[in-house]
N, C-alpha and C. Protein backbone atom coordinates (compact mmCIF):
# COMPACT_ATOMS: atom_id res chain seq x y z
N UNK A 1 0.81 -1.19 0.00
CA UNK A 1 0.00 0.00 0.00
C UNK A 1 0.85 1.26 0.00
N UNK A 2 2.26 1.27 -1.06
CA UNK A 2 2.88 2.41 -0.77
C UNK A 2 2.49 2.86 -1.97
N UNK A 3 2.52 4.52 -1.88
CA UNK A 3 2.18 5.44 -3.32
C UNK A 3 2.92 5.34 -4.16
N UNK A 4 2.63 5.30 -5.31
CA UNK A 4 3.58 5.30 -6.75
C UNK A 4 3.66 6.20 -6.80
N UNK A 5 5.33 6.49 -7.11
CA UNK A 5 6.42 7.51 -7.24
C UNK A 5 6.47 7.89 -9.10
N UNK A 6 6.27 9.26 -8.88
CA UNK A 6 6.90 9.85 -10.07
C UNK A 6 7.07 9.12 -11.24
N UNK A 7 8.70 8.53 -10.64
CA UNK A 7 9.32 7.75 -11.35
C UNK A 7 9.09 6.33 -12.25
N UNK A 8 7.78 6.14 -11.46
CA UNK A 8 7.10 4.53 -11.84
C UNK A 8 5.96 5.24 -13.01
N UNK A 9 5.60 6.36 -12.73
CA UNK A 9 4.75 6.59 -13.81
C UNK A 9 5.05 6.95 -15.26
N UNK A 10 6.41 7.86 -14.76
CA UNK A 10 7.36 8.16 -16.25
C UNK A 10 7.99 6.99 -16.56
N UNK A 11 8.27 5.95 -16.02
CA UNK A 11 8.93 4.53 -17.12
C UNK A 11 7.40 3.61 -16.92
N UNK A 12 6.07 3.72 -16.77
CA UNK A 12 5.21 3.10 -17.28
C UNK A 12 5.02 4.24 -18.85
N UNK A 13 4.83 6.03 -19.11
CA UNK A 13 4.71 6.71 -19.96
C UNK A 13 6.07 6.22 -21.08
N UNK A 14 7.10 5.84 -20.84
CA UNK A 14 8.24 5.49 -21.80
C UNK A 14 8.13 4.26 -22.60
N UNK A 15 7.43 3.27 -21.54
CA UNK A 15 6.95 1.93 -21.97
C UNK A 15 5.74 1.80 -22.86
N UNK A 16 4.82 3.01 -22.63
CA UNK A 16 3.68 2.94 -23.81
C UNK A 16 4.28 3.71 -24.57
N UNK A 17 4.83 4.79 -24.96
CA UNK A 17 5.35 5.09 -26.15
C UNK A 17 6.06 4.37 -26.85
N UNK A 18 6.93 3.34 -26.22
CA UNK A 18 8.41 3.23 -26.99
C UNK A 18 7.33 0.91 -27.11
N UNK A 19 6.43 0.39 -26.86
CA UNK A 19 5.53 -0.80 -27.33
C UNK A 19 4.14 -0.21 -27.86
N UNK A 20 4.12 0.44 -26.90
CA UNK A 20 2.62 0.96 -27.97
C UNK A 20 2.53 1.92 -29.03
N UNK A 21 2.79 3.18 -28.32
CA UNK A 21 2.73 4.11 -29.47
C UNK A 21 3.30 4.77 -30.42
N UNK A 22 4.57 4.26 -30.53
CA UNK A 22 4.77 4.35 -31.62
C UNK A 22 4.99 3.78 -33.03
N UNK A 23 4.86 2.37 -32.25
CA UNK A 23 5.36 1.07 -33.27
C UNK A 23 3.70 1.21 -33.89
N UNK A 24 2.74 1.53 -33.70
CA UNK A 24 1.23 1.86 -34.13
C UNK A 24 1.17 2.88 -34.41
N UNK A 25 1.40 4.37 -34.23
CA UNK A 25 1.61 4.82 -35.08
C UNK A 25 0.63 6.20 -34.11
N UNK A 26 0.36 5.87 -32.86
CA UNK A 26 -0.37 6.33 -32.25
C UNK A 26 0.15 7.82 -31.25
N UNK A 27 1.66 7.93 -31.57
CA UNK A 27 2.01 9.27 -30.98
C UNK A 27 1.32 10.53 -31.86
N UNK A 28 1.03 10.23 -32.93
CA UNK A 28 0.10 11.28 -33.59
C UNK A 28 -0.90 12.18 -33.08
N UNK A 29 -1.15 10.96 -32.20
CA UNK A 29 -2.53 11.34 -32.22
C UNK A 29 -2.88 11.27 -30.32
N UNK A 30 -1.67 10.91 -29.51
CA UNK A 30 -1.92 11.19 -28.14
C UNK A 30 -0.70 11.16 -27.82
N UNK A 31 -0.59 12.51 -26.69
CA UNK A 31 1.34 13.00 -26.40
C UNK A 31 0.44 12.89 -24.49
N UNK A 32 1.50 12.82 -24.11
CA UNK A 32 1.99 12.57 -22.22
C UNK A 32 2.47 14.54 -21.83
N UNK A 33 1.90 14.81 -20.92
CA UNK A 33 2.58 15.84 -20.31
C UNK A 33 2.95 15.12 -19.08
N UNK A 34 4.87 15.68 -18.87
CA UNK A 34 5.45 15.34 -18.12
C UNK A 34 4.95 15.39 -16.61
N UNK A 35 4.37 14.56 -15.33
CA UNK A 35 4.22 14.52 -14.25
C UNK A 35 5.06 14.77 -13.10
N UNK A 36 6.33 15.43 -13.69
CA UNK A 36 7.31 15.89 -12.91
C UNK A 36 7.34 17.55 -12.95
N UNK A 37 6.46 17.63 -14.16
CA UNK A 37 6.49 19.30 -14.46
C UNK A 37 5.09 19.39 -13.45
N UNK A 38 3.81 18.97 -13.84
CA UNK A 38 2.51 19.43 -13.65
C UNK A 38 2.05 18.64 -12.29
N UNK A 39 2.98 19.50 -11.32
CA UNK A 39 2.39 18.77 -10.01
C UNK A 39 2.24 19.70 -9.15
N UNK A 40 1.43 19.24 -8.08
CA UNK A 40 0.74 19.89 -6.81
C UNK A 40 1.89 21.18 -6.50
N UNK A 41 2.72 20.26 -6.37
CA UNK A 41 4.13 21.29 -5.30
C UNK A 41 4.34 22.31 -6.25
N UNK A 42 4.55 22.01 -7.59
CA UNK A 42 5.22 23.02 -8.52
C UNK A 42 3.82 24.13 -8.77
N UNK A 43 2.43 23.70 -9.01
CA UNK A 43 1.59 24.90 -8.84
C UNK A 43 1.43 25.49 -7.86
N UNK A 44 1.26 25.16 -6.67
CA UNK A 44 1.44 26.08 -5.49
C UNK A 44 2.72 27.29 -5.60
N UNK A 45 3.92 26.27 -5.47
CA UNK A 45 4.93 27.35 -5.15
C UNK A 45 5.40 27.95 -6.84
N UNK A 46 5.44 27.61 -8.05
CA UNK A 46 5.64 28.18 -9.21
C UNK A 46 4.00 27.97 -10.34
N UNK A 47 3.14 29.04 -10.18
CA UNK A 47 2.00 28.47 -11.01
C UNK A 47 2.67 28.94 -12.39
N UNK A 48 3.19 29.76 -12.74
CA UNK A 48 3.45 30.40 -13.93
C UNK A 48 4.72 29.63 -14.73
N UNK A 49 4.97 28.83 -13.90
CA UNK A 49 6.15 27.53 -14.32
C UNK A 49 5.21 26.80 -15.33
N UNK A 50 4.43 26.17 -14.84
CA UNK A 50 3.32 25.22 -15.26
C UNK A 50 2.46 25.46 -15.88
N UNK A 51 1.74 26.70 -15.62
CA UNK A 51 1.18 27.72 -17.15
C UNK A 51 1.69 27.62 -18.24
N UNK A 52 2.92 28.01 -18.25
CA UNK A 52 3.81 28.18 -19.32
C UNK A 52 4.20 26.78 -19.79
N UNK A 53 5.03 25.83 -19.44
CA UNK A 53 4.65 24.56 -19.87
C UNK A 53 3.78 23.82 -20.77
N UNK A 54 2.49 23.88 -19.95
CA UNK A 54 0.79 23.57 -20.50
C UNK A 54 1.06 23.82 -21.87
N UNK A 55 0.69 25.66 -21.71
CA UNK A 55 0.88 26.27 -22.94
C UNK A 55 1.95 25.81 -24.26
N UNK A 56 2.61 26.00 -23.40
CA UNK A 56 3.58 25.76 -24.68
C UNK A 56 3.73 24.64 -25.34
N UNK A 57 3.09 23.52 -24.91
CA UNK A 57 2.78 22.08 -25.60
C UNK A 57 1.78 22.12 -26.34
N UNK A 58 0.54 22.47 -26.11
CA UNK A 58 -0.78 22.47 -26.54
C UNK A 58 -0.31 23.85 -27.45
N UNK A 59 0.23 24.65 -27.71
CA UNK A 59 0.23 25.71 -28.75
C UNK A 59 1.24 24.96 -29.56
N UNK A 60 2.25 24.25 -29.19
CA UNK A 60 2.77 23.78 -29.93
C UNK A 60 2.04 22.63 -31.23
N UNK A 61 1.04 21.91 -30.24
CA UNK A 61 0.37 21.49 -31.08
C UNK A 61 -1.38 21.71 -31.55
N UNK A 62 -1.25 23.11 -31.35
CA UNK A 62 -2.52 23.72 -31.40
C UNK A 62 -3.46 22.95 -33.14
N UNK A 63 -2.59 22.56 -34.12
CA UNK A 63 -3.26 22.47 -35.50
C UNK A 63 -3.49 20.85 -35.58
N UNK A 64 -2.73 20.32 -34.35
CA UNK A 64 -3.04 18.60 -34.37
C UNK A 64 -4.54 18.29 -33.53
N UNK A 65 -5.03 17.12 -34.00
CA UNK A 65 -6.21 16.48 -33.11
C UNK A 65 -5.67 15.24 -32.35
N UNK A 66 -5.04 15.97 -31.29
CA UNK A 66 -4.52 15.13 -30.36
C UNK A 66 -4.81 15.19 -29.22
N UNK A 67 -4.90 13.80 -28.34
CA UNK A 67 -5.70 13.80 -27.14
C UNK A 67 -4.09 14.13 -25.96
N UNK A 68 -4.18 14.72 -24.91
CA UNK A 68 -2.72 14.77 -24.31
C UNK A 68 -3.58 14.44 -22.73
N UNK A 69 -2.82 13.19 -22.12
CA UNK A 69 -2.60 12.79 -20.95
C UNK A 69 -1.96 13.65 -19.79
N UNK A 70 -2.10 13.86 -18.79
CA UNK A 70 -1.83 14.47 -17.52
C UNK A 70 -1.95 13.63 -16.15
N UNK A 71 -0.77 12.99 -16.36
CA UNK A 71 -1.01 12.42 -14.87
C UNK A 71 -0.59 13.19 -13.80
N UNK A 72 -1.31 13.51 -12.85
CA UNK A 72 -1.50 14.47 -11.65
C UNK A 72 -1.72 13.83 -10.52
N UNK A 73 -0.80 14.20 -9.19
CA UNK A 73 -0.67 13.55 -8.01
C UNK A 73 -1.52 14.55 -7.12
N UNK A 74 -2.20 14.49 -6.60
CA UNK A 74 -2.59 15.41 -5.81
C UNK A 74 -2.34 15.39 -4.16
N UNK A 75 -1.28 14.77 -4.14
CA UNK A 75 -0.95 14.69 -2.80
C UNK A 75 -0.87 13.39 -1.95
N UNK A 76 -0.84 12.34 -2.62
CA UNK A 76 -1.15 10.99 -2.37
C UNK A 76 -2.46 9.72 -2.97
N UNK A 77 -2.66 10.72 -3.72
CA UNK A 77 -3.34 9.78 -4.85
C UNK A 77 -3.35 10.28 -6.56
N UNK A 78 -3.61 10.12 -7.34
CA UNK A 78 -2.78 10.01 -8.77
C UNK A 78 -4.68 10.24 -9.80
N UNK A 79 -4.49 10.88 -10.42
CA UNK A 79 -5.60 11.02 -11.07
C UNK A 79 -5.17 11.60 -12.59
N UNK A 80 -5.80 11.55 -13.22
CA UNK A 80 -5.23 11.72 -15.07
C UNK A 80 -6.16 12.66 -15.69
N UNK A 81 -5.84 13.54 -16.25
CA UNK A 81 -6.60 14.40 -16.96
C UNK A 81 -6.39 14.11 -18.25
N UNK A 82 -7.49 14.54 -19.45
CA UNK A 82 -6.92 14.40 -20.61
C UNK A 82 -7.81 15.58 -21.51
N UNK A 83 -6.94 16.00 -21.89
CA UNK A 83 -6.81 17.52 -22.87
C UNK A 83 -6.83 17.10 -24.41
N UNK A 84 -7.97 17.87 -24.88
CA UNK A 84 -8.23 17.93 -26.80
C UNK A 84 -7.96 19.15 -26.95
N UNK A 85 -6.94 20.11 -27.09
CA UNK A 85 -7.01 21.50 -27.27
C UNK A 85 -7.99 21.84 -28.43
N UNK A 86 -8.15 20.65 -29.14
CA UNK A 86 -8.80 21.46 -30.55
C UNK A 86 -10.29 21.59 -30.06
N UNK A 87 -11.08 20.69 -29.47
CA UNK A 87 -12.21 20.95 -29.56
C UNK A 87 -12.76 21.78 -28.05
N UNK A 88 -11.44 21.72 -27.24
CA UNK A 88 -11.16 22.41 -26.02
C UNK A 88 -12.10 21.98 -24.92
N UNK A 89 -11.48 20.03 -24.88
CA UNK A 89 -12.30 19.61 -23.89
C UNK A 89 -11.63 19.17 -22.66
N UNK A 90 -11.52 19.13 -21.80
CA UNK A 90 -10.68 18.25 -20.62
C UNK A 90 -11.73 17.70 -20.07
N UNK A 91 -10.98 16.12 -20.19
CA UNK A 91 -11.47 14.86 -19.23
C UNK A 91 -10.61 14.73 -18.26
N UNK A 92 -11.39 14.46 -17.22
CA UNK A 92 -10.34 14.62 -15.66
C UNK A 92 -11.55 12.75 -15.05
N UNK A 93 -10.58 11.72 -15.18
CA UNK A 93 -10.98 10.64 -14.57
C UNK A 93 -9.96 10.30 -13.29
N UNK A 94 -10.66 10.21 -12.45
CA UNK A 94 -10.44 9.69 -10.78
C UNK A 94 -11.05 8.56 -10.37
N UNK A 95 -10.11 7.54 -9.84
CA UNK A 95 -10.81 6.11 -9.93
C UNK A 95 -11.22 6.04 -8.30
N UNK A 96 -11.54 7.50 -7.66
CA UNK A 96 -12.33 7.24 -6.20
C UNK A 96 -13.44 8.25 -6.76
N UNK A 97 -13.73 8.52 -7.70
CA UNK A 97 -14.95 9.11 -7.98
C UNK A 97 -15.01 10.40 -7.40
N UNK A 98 -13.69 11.40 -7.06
CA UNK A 98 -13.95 12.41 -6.69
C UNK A 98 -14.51 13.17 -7.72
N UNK A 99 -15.08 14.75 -7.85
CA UNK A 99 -15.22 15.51 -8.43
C UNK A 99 -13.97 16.20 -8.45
N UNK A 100 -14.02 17.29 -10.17
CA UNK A 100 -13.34 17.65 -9.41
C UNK A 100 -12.65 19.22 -8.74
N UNK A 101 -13.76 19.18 -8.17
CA UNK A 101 -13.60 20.57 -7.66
C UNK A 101 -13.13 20.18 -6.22
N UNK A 102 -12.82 18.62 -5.83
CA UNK A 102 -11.84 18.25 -5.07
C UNK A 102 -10.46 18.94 -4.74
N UNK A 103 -10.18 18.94 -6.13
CA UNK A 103 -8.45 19.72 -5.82
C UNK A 103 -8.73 20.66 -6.59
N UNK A 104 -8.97 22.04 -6.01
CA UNK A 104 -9.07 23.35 -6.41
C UNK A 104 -7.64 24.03 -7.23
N UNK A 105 -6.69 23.52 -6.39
CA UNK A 105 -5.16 23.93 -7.22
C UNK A 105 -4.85 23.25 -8.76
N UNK A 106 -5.55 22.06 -8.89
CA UNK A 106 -5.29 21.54 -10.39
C UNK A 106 -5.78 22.47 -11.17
N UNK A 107 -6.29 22.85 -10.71
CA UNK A 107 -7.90 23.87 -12.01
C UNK A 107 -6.63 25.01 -12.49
């Protein structure tokens, strides 16, 4: 019952890119934002770190229809957002069924 670290989530994200998605052909069409950038600690104490980040991925790929993953720790449990910039939707799934106006700092 210990929390998964960072680190277990970025070499599970290396392991679906480098068997799944790309040998299919599927980085096209869904990219990972780093979970070492977009976390609790870093929006509290740097929000404009992580603003800028966001941004600059999703503008980067502002003309693609690509779905982008966000895995987000909120302090001892792990929840995933997922971003369509084009049609400008975010899915935010939590497997304790929070809402989520739970963690006010993700927003």
């Amino acid at each position: 019952h210990e929390e998964i670290g960072v680190t277990v989530v970025n070499t599970y994200i290396r392991f679906l890119y480098d068997k799944l998605m790309r040998p299919n052909g599927l980085d096209v069409s869904f990219g990972f934002l780093a979970p070492t950038t977009v976390n609790l600690g870093l929006i509290l104490s740097r929000p404009d770190t992580v603003t800028e980040y966001v941004l600059r991925i999703l503008m980067d790929n502002k003309d693609a229809e690509k779905l982008f993953f966000i895995p987000f720790n909120t302090g001892g449990h792990w929840l995933l957002l997922a971003i369509n910039p084009i049609r400008e939707i975010v899915y935010y799934l939590d497997s304790l069924g929070n809402d989520w106006t739970t963690y006010p700092d993700m927003k």
